[in-house]
N, C-alpha and C. Protein backbone atom coordinates (compact mmCIF):
# COMPACT_ATOMS: atom_id res chain seq x y z
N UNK A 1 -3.58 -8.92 5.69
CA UNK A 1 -3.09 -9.15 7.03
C UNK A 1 -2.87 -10.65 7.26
N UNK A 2 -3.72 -11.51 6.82
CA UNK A 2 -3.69 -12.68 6.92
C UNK A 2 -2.70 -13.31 6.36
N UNK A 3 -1.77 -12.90 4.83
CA UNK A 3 -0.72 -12.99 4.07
C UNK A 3 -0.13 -12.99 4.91
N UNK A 4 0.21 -11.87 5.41
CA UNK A 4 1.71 -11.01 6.09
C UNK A 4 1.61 -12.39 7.39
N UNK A 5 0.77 -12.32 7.92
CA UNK A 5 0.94 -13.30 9.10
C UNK A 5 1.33 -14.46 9.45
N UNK A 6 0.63 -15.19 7.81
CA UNK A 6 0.99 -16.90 7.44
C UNK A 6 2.27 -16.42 7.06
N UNK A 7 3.03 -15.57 6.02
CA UNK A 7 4.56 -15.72 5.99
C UNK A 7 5.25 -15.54 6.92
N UNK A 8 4.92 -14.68 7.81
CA UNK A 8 6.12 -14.61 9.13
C UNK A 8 6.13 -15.92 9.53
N UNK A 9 4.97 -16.94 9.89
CA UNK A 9 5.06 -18.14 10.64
C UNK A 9 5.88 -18.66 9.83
N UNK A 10 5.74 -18.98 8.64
CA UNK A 10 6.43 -19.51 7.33
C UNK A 10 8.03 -19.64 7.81
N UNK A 11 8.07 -17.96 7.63
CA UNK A 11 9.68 -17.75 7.86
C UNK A 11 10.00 -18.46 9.32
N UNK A 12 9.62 -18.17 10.54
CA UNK A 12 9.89 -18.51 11.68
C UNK A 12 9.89 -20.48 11.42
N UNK A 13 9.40 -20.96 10.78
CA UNK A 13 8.91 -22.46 10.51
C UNK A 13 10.63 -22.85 10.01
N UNK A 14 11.18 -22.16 9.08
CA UNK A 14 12.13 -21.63 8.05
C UNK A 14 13.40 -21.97 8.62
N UNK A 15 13.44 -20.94 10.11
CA UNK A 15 14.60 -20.40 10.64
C UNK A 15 14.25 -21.66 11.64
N UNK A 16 13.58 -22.46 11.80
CA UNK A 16 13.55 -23.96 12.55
C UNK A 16 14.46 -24.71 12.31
N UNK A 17 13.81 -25.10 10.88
CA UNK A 17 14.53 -26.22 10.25
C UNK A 17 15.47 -25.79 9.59
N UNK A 18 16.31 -24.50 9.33
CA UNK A 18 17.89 -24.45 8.82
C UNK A 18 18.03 -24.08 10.39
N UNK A 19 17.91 -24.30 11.59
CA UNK A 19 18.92 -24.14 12.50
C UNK A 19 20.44 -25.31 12.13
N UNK A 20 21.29 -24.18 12.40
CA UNK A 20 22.28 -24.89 12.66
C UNK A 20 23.54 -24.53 11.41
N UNK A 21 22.69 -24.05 10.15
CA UNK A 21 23.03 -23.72 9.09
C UNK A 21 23.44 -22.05 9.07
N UNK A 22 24.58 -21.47 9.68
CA UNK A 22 24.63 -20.11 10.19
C UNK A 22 24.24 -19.38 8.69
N UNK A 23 24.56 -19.68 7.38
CA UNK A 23 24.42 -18.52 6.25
C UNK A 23 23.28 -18.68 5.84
N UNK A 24 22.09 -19.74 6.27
CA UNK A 24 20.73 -19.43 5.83
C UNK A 24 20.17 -18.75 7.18
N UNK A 25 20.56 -19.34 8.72
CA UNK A 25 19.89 -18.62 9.42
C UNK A 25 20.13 -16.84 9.44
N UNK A 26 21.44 -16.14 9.03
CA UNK A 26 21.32 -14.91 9.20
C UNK A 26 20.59 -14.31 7.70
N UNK A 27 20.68 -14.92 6.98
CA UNK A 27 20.11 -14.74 5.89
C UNK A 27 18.36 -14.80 6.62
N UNK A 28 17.91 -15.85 6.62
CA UNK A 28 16.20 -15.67 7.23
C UNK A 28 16.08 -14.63 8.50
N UNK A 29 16.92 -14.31 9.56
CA UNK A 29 17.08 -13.52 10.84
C UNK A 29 16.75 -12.18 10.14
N UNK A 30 17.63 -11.89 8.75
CA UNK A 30 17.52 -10.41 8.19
C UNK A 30 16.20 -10.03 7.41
N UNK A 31 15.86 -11.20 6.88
CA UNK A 31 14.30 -11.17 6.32
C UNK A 31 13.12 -11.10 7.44
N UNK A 32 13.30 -11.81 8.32
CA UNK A 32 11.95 -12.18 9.38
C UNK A 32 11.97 -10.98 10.18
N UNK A 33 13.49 -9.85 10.58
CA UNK A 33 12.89 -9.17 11.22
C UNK A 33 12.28 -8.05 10.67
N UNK A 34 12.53 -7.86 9.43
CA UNK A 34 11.89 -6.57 9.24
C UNK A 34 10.28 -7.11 8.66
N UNK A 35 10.00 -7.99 8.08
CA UNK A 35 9.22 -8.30 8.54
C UNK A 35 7.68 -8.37 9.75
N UNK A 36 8.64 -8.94 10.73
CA UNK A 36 8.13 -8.56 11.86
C UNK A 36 7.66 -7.13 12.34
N UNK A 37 8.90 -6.38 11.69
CA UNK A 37 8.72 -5.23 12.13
C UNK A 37 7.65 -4.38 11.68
N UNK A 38 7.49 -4.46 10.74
CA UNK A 38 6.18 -4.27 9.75
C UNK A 38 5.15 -4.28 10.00
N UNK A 39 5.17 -6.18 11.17
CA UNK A 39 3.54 -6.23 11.68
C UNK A 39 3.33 -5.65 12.32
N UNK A 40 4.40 -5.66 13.22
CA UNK A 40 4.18 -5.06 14.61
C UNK A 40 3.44 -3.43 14.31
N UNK A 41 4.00 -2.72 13.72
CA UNK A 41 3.76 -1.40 13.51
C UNK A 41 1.96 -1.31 13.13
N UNK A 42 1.97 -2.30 11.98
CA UNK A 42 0.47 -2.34 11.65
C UNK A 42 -0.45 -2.66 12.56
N UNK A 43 -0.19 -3.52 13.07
CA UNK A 43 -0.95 -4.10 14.41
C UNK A 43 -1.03 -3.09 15.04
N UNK A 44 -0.13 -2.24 15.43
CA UNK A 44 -0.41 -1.31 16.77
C UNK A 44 -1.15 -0.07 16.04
N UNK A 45 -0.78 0.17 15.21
CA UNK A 45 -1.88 1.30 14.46
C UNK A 45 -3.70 0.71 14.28
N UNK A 46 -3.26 -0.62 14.05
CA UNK A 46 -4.97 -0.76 13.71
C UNK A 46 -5.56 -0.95 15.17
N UNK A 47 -5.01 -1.47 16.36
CA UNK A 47 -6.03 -2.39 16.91
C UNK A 47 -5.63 -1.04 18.50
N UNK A 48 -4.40 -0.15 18.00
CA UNK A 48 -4.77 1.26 19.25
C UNK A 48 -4.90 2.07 19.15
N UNK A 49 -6.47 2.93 19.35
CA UNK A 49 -7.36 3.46 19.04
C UNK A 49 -6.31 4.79 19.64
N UNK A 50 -5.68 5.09 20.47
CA UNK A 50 -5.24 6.13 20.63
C UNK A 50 -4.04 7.02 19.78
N UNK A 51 -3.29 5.46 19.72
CA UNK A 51 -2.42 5.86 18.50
C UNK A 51 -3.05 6.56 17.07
N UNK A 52 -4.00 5.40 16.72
CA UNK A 52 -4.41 5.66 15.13
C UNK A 52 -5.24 7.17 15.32
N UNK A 53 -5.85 7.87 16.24
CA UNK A 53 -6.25 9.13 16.16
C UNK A 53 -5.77 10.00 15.85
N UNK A 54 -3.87 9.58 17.05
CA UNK A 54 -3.22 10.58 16.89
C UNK A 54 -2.38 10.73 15.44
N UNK A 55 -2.56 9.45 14.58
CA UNK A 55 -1.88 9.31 13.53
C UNK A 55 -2.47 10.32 12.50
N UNK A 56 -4.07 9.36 12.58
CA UNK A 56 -5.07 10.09 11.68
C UNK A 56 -5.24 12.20 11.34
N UNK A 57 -4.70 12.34 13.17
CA UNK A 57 -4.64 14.07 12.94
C UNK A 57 -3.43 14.65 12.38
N UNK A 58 -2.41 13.89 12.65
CA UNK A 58 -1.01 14.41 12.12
C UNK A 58 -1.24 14.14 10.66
N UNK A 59 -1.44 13.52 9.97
CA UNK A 59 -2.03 13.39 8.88
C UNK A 59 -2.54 14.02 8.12
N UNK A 60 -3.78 14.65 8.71
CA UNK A 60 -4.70 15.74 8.80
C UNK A 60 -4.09 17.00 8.61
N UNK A 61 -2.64 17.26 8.97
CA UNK A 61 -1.67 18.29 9.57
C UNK A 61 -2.53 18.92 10.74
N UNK A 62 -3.18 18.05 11.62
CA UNK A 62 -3.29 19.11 12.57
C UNK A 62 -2.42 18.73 13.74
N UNK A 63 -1.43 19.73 13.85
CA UNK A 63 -0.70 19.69 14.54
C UNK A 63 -0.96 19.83 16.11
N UNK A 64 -2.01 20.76 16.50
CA UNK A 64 -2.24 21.60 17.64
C UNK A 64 -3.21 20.26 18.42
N UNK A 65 -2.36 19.77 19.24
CA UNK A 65 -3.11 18.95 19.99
C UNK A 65 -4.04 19.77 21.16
N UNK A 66 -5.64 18.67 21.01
CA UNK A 66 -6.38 18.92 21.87
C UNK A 66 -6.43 18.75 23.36
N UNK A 67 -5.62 17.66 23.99
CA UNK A 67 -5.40 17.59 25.43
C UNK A 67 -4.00 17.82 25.54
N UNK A 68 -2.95 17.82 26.77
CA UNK A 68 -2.06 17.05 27.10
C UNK A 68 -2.10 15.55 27.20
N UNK A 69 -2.36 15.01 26.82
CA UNK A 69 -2.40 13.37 26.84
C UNK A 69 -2.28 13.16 25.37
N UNK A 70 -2.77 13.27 24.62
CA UNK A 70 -2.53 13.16 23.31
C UNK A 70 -1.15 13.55 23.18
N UNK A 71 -0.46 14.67 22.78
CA UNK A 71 0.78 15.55 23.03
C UNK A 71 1.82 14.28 23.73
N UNK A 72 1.22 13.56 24.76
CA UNK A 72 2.13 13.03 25.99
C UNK A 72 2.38 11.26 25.26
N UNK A 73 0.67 11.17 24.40
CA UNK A 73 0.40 9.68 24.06
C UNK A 73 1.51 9.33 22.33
N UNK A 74 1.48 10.70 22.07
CA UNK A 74 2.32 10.74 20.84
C UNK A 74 4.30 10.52 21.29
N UNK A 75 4.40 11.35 22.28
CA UNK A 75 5.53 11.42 22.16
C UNK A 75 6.35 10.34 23.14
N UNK A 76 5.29 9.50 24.08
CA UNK A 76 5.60 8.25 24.74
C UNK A 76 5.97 7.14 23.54
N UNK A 77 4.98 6.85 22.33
CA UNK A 77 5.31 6.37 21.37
C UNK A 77 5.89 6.37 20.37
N UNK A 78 6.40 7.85 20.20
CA UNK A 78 6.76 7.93 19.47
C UNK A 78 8.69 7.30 20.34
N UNK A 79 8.94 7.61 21.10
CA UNK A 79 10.12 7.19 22.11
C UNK A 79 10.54 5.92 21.91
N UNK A 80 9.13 5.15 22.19
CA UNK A 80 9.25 3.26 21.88
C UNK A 80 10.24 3.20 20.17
N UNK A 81 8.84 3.91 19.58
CA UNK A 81 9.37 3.56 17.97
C UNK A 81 10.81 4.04 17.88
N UNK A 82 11.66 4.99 18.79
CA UNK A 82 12.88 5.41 18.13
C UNK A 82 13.95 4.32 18.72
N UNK A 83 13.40 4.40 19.85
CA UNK A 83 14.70 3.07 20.72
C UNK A 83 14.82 1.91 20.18
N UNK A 84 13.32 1.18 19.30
CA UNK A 84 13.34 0.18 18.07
C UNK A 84 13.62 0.47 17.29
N UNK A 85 13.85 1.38 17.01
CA UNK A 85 14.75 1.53 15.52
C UNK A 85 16.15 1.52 15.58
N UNK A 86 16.77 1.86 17.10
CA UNK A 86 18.30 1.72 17.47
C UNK A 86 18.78 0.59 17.87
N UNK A 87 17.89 0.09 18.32
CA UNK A 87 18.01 -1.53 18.85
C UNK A 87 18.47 -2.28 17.44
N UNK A 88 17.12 -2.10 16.21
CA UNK A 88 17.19 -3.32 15.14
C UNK A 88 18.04 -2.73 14.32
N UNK A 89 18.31 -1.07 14.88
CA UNK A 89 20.03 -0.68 13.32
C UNK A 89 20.96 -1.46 13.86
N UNK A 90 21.52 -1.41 14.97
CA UNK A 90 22.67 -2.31 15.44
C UNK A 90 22.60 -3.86 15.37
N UNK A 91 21.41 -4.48 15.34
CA UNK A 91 21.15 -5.78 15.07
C UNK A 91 21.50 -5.66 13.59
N UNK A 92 20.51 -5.80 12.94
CA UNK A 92 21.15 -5.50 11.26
C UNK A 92 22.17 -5.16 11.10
N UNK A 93 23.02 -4.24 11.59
CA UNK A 93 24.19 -4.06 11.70
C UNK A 93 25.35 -4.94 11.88
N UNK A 94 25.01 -5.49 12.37
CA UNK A 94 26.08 -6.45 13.00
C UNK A 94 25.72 -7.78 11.82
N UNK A 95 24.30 -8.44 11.82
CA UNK A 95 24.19 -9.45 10.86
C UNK A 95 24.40 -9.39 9.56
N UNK A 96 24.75 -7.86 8.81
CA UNK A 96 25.71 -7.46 7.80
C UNK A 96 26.52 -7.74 7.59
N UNK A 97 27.00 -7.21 8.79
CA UNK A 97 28.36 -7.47 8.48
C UNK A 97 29.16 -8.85 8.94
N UNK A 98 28.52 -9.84 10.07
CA UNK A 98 28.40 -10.80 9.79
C UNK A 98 28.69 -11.85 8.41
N UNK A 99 27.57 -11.14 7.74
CA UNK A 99 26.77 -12.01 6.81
C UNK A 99 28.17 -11.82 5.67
N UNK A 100 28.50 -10.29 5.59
CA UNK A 100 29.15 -9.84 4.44
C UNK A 100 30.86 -10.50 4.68
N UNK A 101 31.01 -10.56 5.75
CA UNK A 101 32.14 -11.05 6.05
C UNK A 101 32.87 -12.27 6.34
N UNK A 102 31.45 -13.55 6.24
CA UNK A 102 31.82 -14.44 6.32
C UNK A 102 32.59 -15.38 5.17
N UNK A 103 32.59 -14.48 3.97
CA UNK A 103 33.17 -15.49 2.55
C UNK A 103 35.64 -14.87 3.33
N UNK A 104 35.15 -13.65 3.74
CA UNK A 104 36.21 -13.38 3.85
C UNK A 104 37.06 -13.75 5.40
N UNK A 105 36.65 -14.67 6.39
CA UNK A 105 36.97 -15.32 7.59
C UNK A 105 37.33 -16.81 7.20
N UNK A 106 36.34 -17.24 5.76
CA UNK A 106 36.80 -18.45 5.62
C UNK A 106 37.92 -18.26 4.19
N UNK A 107 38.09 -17.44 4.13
CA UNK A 107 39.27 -17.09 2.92
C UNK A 107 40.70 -17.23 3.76
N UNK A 108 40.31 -16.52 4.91
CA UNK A 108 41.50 -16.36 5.91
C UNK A 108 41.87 -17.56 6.31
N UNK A 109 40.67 -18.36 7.06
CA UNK A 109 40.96 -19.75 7.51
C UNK A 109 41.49 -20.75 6.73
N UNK A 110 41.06 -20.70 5.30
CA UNK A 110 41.74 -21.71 4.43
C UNK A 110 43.27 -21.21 4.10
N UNK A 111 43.62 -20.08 3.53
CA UNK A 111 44.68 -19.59 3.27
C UNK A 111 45.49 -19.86 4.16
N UNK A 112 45.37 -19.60 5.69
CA UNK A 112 46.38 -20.33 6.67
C UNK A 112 46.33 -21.31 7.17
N UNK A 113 45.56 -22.30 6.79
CA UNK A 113 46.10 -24.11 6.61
C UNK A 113 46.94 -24.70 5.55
N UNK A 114 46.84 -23.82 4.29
CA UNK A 114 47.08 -23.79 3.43
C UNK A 114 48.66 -23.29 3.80
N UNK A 115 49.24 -22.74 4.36
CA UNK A 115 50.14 -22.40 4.50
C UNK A 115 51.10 -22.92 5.57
């Protein structure tokens, strides 16, 4: 945990000092968030006791929840985790293609000075 933590700062330290440099910053933007994303997930499993129960029983395969709140605590979170996952596909998404497209914007740009 302590790894994972000093490199994110690392990276964030990273994406400091190449500001300004757009093909290292989307390059570090695509590394740091998943990353991030990683902690985040771990963090919330270790340190919420309600989550990690409900993790620990699905796990378990026991499916048949014991309260409504559990049932309610799973599927509130589980909601968060899907809307973050739509949020950071379209982010990644976009810094893809970004990323993938920038040899071919400056192909364009030179070719028509060039001309």
């Amino acid at each position: 945990m302590v790894y994972h933590v000093t490199f994110i700062f690392m990276q964030y330290w990273d994406l400091i000092n190449v500001f300004g440099n757009l093909e290292s910053m989307i390059l570090n933007l695509m590394e740091t968030t998943l990353q991030t994303i990683i902690i985040i997930r771990v963090l919330m499993t270790k340190f919420n006791n309600r989550v990690l129960k409900v993790l620990i029983d699905i796990q378990l395969n026991d499916d048949f929840y014991k309260t409504i709140e559990e049932k309610k605590i799973r599927i509130h979170y589980y909601l968060i985790g899907l809307s973050f996952n739509r949020i950071l596909l379209r982010c990644v998404s976009i810094s893809a293609i970004a990323w993938y497209s920038t040899p071919f914007v400056n192909f364009i740009i030179i070719s028509r000075k060039l001309i």
